[in-house]
PDB file of N, CA and C in Angstrom:
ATOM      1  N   UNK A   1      16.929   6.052  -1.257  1.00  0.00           N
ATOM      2  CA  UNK A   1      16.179   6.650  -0.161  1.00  0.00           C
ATOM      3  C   UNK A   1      16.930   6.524   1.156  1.00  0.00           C
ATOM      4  N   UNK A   2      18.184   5.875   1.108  1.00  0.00           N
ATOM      5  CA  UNK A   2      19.045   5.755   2.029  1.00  0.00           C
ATOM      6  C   UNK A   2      18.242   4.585   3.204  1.00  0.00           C
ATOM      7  N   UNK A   3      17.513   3.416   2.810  1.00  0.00           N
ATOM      8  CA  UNK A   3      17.256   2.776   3.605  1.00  0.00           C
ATOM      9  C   UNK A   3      18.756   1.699   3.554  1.00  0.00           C
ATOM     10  N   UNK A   4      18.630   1.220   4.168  1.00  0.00           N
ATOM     11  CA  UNK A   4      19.514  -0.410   4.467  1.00  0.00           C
ATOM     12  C   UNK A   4      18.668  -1.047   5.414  1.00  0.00           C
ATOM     13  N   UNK A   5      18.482  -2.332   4.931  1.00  0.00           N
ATOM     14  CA  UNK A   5      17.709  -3.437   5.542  1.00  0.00           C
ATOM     15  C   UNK A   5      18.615  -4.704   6.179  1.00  0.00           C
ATOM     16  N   UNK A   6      18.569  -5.144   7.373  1.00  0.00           N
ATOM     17  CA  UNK A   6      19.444  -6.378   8.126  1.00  0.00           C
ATOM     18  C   UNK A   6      18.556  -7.594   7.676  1.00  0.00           C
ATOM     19  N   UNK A   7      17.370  -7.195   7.600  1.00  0.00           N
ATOM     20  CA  UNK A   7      16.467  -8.366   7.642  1.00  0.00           C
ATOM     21  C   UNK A   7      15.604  -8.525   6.051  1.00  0.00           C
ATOM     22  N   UNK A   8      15.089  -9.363   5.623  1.00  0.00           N
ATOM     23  CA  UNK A   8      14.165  -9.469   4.648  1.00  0.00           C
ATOM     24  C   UNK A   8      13.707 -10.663   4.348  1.00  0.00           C
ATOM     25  N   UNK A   9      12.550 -10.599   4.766  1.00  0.00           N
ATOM     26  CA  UNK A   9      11.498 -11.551   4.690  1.00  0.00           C
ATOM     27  C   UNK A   9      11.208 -11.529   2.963  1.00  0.00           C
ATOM     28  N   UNK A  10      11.634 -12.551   2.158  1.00  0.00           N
ATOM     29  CA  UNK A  10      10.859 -12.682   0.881  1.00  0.00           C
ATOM     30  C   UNK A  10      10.020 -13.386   0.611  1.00  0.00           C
ATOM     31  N   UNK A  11       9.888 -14.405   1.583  1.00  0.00           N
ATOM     32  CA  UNK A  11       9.174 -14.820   1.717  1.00  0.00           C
ATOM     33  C   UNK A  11       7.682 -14.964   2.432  1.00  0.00           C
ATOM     34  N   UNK A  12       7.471 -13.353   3.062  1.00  0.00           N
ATOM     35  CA  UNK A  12       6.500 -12.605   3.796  1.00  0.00           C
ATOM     36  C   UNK A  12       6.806 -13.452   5.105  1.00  0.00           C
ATOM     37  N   UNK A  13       5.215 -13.253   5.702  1.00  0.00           N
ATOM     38  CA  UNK A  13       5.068 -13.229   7.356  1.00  0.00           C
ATOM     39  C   UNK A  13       3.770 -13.776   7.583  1.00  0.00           C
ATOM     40  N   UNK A  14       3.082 -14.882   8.190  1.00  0.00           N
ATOM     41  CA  UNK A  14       1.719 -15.127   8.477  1.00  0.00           C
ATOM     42  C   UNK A  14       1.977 -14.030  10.118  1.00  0.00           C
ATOM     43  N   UNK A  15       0.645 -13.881  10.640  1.00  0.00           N
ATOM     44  CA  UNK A  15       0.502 -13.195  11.481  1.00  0.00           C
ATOM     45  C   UNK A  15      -0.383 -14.243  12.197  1.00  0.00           C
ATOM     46  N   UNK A  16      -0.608 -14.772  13.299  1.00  0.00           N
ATOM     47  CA  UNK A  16      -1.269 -16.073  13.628  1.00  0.00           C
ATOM     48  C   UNK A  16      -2.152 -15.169  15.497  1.00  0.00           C
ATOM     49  N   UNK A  17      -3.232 -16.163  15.238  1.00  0.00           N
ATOM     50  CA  UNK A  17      -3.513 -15.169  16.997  1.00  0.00           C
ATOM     51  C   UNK A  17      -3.050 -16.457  17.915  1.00  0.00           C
ATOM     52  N   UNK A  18      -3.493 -16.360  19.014  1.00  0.00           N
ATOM     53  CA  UNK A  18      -3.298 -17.685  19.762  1.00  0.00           C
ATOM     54  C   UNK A  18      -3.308 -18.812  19.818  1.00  0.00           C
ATOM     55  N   UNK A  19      -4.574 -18.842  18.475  1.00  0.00           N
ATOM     56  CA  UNK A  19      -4.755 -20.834  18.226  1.00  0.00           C
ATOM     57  C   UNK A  19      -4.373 -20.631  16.888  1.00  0.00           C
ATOM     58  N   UNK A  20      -3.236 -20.154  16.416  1.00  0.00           N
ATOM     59  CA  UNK A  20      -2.685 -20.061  15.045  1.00  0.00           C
ATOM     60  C   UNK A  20      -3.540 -20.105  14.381  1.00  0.00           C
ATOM     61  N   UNK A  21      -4.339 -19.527  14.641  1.00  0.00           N
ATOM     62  CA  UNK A  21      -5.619 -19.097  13.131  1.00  0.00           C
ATOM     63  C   UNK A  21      -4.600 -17.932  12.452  1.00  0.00           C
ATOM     64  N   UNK A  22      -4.322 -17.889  11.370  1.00  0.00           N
ATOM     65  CA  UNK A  22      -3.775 -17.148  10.654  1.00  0.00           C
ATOM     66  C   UNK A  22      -4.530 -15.496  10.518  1.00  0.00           C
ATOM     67  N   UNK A  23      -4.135 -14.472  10.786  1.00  0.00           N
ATOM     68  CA  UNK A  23      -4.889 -13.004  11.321  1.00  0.00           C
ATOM     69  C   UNK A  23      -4.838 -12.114   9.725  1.00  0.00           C
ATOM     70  N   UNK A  24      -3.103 -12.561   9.152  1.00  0.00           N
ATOM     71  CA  UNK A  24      -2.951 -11.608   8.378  1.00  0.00           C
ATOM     72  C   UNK A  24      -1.473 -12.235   7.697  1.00  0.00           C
ATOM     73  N   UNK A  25      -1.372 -12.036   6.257  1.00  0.00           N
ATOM     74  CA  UNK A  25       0.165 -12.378   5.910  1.00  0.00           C
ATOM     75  C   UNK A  25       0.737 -11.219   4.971  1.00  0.00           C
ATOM     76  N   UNK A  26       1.991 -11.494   5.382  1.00  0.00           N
ATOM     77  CA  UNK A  26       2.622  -9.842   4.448  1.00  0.00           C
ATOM     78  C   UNK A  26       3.411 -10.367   3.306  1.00  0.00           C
ATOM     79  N   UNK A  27       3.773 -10.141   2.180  1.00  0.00           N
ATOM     80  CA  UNK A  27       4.441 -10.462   0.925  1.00  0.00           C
ATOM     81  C   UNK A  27       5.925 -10.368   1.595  1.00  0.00           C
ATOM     82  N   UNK A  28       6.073  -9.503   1.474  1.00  0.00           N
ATOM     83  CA  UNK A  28       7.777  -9.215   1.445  1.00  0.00           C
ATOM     84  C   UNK A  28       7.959  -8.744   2.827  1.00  0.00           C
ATOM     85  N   UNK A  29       8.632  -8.267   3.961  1.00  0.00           N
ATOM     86  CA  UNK A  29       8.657  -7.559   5.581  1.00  0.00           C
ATOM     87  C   UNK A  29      10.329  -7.231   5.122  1.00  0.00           C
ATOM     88  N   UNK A  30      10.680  -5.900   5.293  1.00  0.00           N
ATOM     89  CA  UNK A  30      12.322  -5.166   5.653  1.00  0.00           C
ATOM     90  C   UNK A  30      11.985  -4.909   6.606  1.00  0.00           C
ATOM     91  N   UNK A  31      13.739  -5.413   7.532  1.00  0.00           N
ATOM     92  CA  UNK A  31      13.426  -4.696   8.968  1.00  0.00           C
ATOM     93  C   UNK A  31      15.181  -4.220   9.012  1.00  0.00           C
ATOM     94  N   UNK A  32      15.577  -3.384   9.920  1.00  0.00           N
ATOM     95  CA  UNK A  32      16.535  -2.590  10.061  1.00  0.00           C
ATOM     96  C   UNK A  32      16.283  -1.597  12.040  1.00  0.00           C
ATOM     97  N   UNK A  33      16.976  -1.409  11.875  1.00  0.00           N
ATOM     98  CA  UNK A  33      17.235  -0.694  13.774  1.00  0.00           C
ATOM     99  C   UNK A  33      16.139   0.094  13.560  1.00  0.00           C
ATOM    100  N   UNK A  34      15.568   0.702  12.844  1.00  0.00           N
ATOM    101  CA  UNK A  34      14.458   2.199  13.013  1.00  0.00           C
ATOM    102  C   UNK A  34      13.053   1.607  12.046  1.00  0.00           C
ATOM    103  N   UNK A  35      13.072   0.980  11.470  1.00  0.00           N
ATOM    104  CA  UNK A  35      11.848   0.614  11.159  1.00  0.00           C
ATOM    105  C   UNK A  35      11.745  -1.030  10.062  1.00  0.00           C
ATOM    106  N   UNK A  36      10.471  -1.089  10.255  1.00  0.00           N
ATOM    107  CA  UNK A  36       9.821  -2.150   9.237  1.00  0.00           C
ATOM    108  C   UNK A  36       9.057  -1.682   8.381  1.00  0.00           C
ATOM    109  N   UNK A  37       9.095  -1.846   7.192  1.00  0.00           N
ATOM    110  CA  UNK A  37       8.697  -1.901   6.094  1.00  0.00           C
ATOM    111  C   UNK A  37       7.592  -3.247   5.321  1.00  0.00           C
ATOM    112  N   UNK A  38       6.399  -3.268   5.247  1.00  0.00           N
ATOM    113  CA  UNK A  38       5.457  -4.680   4.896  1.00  0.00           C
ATOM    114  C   UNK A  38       4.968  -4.500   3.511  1.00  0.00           C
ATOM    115  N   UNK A  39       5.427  -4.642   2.481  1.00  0.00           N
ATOM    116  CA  UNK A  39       5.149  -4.655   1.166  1.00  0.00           C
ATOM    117  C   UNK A  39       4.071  -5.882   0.532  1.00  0.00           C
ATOM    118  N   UNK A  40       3.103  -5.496   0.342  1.00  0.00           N
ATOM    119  CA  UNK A  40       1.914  -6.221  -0.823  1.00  0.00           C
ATOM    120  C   UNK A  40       2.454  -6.274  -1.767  1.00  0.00           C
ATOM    121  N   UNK A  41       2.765  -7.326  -2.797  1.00  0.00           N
ATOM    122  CA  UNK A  41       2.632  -7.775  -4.193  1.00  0.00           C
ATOM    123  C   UNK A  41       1.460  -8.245  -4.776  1.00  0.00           C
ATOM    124  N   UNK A  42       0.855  -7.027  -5.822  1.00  0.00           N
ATOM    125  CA  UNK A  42       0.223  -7.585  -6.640  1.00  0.00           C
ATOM    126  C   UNK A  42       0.627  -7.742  -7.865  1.00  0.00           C
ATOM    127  N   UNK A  43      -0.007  -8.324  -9.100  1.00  0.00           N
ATOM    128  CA  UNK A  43      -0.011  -7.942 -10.531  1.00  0.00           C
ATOM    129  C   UNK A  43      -0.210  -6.359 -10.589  1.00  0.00           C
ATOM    130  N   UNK A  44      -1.438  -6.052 -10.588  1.00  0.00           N
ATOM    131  CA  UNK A  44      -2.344  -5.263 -11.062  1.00  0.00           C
ATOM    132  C   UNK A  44      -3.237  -4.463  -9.888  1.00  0.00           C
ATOM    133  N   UNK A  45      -2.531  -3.943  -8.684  1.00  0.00           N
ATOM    134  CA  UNK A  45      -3.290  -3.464  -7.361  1.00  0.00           C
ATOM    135  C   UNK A  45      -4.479  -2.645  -7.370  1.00  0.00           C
ATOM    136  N   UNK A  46      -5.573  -2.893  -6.921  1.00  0.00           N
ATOM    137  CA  UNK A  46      -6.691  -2.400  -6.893  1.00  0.00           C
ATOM    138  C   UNK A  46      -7.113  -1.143  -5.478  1.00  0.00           C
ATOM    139  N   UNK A  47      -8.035  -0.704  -5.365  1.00  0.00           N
ATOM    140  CA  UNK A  47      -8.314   0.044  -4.292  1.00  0.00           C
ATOM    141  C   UNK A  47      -8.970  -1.099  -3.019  1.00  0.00           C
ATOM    142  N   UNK A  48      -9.048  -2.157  -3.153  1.00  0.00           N
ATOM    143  CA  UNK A  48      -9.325  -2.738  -2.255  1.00  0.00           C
ATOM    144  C   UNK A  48      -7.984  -3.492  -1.738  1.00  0.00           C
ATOM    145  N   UNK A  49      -6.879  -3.200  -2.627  1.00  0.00           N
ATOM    146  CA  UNK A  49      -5.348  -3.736  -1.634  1.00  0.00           C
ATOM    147  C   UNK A  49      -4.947  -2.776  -0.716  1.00  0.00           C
ATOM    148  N   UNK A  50      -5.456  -1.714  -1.246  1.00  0.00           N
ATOM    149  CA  UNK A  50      -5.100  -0.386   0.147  1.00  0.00           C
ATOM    150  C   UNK A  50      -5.922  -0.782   1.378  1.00  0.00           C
ATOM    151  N   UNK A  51      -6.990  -0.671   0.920  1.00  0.00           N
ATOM    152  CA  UNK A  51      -7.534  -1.281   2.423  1.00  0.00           C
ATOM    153  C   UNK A  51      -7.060  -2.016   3.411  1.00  0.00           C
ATOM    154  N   UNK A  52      -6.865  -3.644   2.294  1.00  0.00           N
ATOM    155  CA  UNK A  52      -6.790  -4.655   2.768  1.00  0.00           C
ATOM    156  C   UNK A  52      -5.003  -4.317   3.700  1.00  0.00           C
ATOM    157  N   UNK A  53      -3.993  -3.548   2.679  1.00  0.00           N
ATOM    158  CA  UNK A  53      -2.954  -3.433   3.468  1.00  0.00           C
ATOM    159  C   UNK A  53      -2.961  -2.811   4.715  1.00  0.00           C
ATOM    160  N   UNK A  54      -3.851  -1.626   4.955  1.00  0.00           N
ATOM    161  CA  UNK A  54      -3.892  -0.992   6.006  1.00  0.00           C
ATOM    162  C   UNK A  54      -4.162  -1.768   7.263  1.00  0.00           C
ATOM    163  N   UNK A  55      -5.026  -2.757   6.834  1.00  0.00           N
ATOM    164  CA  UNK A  55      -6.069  -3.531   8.118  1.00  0.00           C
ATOM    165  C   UNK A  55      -4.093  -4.549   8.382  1.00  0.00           C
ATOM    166  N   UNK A  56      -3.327  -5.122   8.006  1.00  0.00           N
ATOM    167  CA  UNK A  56      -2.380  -5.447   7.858  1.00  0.00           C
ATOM    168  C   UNK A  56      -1.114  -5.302   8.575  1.00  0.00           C
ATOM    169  N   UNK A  57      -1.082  -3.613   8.419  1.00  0.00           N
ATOM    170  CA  UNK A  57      -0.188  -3.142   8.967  1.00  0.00           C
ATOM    171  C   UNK A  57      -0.446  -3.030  10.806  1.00  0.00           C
ATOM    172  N   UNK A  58      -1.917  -2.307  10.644  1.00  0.00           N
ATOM    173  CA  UNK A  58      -2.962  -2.789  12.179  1.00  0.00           C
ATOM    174  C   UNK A  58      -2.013  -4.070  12.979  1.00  0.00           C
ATOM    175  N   UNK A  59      -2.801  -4.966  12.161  1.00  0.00           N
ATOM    176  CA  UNK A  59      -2.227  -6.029  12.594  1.00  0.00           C
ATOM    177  C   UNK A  59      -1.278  -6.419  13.064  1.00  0.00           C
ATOM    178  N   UNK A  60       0.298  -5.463  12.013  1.00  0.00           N
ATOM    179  CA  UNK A  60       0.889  -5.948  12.484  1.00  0.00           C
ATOM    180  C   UNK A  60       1.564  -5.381  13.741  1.00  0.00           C
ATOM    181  N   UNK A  61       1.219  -4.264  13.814  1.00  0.00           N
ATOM    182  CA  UNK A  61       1.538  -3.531  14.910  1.00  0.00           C
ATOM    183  C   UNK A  61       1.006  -4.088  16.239  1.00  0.00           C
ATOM    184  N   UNK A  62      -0.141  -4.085  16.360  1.00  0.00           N
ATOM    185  CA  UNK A  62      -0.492  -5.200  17.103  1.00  0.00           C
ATOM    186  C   UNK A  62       0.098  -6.512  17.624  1.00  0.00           C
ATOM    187  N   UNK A  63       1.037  -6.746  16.718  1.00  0.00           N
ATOM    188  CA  UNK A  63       1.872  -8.553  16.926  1.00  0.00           C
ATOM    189  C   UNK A  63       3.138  -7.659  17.624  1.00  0.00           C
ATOM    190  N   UNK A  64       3.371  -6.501  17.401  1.00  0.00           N
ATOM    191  CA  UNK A  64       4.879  -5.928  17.906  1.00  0.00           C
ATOM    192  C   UNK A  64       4.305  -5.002  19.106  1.00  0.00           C
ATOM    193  N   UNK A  65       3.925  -5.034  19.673  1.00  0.00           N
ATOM    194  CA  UNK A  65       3.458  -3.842  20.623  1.00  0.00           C
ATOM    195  C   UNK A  65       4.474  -2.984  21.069  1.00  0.00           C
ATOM    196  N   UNK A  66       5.828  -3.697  21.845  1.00  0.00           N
ATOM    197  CA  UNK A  66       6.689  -3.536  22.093  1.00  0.00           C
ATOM    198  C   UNK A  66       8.006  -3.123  21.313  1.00  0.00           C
ATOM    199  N   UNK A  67       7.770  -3.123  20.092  1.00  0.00           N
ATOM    200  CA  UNK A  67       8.569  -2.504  19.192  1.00  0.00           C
ATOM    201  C   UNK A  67       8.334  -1.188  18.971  1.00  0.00           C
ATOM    202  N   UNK A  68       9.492  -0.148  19.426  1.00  0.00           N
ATOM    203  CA  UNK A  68       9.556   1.160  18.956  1.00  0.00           C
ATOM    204  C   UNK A  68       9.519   1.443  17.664  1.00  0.00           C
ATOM    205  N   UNK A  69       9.755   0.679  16.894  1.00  0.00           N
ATOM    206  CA  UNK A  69      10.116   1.258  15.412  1.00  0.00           C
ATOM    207  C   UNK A  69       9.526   1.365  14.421  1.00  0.00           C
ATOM    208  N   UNK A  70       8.948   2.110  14.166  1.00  0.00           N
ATOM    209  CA  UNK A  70       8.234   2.848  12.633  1.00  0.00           C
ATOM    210  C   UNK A  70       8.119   2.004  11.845  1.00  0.00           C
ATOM    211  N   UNK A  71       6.862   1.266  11.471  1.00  0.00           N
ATOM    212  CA  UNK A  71       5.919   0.487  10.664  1.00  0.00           C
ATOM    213  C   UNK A  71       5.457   1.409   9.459  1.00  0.00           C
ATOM    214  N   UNK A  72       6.142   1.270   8.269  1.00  0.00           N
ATOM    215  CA  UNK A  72       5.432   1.674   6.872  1.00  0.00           C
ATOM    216  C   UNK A  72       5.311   0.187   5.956  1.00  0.00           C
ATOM    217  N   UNK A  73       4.018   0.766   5.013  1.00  0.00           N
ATOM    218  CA  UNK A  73       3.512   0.268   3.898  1.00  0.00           C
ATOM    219  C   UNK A  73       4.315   0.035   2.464  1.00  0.00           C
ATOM    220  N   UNK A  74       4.208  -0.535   1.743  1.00  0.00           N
ATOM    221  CA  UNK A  74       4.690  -0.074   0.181  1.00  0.00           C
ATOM    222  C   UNK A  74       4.031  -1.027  -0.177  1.00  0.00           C
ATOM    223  N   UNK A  75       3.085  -1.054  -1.812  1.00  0.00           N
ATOM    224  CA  UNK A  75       2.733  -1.561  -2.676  1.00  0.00           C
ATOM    225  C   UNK A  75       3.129  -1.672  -3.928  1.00  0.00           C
ATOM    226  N   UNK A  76       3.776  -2.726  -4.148  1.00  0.00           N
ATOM    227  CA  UNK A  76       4.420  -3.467  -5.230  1.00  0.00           C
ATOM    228  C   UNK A  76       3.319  -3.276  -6.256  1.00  0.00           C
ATOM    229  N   UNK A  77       3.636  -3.681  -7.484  1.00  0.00           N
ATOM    230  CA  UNK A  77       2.532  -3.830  -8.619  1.00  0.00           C
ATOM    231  C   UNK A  77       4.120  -3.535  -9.896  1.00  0.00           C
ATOM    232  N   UNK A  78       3.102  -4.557 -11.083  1.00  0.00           N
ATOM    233  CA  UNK A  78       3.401  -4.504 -12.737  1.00  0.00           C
ATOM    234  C   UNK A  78       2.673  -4.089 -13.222  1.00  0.00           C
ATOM    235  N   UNK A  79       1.122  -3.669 -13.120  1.00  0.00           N
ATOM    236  CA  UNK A  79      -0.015  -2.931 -13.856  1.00  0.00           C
ATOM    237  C   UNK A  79      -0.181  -1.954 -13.304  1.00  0.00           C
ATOM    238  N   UNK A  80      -0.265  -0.562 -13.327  1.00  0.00           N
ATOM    239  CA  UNK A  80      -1.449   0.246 -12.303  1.00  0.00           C
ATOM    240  C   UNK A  80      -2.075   0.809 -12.983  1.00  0.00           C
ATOM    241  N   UNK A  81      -3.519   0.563 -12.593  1.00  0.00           N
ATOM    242  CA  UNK A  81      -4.385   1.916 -13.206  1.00  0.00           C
ATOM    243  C   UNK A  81      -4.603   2.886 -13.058  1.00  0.00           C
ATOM    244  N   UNK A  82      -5.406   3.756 -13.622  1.00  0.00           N
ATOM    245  CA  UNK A  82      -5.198   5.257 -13.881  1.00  0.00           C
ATOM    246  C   UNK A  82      -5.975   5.736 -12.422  1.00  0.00           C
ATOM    247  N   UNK A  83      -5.053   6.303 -11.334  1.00  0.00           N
ATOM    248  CA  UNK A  83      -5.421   7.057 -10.780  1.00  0.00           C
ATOM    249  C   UNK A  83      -4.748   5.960  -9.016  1.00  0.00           C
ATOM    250  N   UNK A  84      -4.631   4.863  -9.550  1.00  0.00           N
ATOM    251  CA  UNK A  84      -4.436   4.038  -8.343  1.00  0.00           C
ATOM    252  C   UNK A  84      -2.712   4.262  -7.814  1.00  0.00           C
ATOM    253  N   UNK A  85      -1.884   4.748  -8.322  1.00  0.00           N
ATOM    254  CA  UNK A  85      -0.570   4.885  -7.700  1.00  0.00           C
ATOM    255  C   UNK A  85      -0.801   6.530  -7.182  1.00  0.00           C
ATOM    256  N   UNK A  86      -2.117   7.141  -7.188  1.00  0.00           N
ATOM    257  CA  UNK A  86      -2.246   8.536  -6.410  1.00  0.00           C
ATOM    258  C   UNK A  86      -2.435   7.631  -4.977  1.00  0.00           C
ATOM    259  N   UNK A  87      -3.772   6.975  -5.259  1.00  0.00           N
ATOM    260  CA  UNK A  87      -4.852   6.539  -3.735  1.00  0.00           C
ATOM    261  C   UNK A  87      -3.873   5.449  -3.284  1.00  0.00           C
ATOM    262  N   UNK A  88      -2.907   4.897  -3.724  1.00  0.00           N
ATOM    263  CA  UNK A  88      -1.714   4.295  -2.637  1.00  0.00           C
ATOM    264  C   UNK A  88      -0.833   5.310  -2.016  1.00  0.00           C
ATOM    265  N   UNK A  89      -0.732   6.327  -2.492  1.00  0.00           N
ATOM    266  CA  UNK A  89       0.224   7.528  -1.997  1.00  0.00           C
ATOM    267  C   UNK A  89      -0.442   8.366  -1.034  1.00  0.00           C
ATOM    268  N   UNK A  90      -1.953   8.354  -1.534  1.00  0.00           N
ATOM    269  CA  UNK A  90      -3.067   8.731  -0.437  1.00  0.00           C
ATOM    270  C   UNK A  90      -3.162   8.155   0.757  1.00  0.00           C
ATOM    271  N   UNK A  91      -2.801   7.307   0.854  1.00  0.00           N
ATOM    272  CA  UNK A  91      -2.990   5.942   2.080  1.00  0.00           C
ATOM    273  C   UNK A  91      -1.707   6.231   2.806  1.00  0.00           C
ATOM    274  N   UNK A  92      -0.852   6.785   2.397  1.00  0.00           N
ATOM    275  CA  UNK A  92       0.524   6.793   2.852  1.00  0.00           C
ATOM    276  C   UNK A  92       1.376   5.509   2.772  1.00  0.00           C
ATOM    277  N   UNK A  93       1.495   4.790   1.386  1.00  0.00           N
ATOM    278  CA  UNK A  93       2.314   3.719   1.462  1.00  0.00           C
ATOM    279  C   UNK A  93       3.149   4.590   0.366  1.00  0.00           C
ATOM    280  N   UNK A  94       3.976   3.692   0.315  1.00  0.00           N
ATOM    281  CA  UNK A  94       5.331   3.676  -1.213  1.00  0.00           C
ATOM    282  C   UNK A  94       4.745   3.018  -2.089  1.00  0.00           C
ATOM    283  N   UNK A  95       4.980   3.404  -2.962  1.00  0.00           N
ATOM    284  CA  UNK A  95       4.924   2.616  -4.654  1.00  0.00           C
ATOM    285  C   UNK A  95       5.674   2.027  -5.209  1.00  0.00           C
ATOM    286  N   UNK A  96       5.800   0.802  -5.250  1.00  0.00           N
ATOM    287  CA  UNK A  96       7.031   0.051  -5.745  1.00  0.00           C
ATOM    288  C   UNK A  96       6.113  -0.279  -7.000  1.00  0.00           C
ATOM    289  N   UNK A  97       7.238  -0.077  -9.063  1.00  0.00           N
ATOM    290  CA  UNK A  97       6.703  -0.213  -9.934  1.00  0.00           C
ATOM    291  C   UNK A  97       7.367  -1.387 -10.720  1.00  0.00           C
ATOM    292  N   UNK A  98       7.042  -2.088 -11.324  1.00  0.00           N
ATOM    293  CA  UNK A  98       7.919  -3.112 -12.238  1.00  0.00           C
ATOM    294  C   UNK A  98       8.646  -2.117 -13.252  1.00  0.00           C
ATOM    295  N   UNK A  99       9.995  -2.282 -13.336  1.00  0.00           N
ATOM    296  CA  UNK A  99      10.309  -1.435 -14.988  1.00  0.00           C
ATOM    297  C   UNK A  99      11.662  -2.489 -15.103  1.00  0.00           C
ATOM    298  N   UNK A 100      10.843  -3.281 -16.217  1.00  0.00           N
ATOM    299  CA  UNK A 100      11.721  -4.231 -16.696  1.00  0.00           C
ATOM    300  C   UNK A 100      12.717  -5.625 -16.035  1.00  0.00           C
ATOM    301  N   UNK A 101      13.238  -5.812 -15.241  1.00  0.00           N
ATOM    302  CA  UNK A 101      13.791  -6.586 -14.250  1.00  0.00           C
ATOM    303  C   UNK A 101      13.975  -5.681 -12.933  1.00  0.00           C
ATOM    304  N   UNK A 102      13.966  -4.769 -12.893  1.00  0.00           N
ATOM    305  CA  UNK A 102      13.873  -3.768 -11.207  1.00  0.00           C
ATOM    306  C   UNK A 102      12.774  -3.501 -10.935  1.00  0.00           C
ATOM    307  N   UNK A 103      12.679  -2.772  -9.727  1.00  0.00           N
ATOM    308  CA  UNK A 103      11.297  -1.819  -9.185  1.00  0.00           C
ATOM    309  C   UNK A 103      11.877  -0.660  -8.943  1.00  0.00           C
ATOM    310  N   UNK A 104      10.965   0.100  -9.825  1.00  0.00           N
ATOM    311  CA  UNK A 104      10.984   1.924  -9.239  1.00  0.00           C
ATOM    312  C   UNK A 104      10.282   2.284  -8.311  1.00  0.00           C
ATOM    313  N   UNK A 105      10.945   3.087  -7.324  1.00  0.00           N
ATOM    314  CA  UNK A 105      10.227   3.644  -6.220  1.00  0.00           C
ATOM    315  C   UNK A 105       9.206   5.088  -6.988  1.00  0.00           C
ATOM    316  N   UNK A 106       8.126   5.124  -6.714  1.00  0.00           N
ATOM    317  CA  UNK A 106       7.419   6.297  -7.005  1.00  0.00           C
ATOM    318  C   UNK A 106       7.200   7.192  -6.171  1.00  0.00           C
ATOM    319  N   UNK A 107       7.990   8.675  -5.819  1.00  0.00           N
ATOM    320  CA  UNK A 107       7.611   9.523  -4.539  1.00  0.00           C
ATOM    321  C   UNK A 107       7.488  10.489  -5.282  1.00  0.00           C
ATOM    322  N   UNK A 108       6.247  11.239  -5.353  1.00  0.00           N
ATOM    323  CA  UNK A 108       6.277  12.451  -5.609  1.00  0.00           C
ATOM    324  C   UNK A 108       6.951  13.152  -4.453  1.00  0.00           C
ATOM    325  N   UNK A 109       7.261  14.784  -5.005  1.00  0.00           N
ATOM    326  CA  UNK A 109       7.799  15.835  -3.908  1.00  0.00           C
ATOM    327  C   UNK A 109       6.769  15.986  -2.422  1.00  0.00           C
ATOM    328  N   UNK A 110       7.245  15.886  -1.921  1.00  0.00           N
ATOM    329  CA  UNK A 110       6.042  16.312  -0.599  1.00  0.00           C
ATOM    330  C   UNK A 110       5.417  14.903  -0.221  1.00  0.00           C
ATOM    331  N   UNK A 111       6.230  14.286  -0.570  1.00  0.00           N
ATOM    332  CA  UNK A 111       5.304  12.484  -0.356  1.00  0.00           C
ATOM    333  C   UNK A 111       6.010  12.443   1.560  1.00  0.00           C
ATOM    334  N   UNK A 112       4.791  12.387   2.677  1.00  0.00           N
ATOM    335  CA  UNK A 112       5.433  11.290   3.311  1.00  0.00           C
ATOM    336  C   UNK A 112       4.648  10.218   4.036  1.00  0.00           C
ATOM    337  N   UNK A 113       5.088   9.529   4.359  1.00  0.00           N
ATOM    338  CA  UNK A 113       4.875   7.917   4.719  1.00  0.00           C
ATOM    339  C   UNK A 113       4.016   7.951   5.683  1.00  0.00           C
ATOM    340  N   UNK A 114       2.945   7.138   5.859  1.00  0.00           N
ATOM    341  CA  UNK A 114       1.835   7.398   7.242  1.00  0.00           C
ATOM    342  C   UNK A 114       2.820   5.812   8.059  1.00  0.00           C
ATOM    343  N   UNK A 115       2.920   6.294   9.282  1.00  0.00           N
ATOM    344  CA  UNK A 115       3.270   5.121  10.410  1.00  0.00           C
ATOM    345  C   UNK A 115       2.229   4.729  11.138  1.00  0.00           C
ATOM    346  N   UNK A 116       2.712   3.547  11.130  1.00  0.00           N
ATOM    347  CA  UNK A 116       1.799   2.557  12.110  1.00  0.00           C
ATOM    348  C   UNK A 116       2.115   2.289  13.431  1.00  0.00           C
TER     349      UNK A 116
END
C-alpha cells in the first residue's frame, strides 16, 4: 500500500487525561511524516470493537490536536464473522487478517479510509 512507518508502537499507547486516569489504549500505533495509523487486536472482532475503536481514534485525536497528520483505523483479527470484515470497512478502518504467520490487508476496490 506503499506505507513506510518510522515509528511503531507494539506495544500500543494508554491515552491518560490529566490525573492519568487512563481515557483509552491502542494495540499497535504506526506513525510516519503524513499519518498515524491505531490498530485493535482482537481474536475474533465483534461489532462492538468498531465502536469501541472509533470512540479511540476520537480520543486520540484529541491527545494530538496539534498534529496535522491523518489519523486512520485498522482492525486486526484471526476469526471474522460473516458479515463483520464488511461493517469494519463500513466504519472506514482497514482489515488486517491472520493467514498463517502474516496479516493480509483486506481492501476491496473503491475502499477508502475515514480520517480522524
Amino acid at each position: 500500500m506503499g506505507f513506510h512507518f518510522d515509528t511503531i508502537a507494539e506495544r500500543g499507547l494508554k491515552l491518560c487525561d490529566g490525573k492519568r486516569n487512563i481515557k483509552a489504549e491502542i494495540d499497535i500505533l504506526l506513525e510516519n511524516s503524513t499519518c498515524i495509523i491505531a490498530v485493535e487486536v482482537k481474536s475474533s472482532p465483534k461489532d462492538s470493537d468498531i465502536e469501541h475503536h472509533k470512540k479511540r481514534l476520537a480520543i486520540l485525536r484529541e491527545h494530538k490536536p496539534e498534529d496535522k497528520r491523518k489519523i486512520l483505523g485498522a482492525i486486526a483479527g484471526a476469526v471474522f464473522k460473516k458479515g463483520i470484515k464488511e461493517a469494519i470497512l463500513a466504519a472506514g478502518f482497514y482489515v488486517l487478517e491472520q493467514s498463517g504467520d502474516t496479516m493480509d490487508i483486506y481492501i476491496p476496490e473503491g475502499f477508502t479510509p475515514k480520517e480522524w
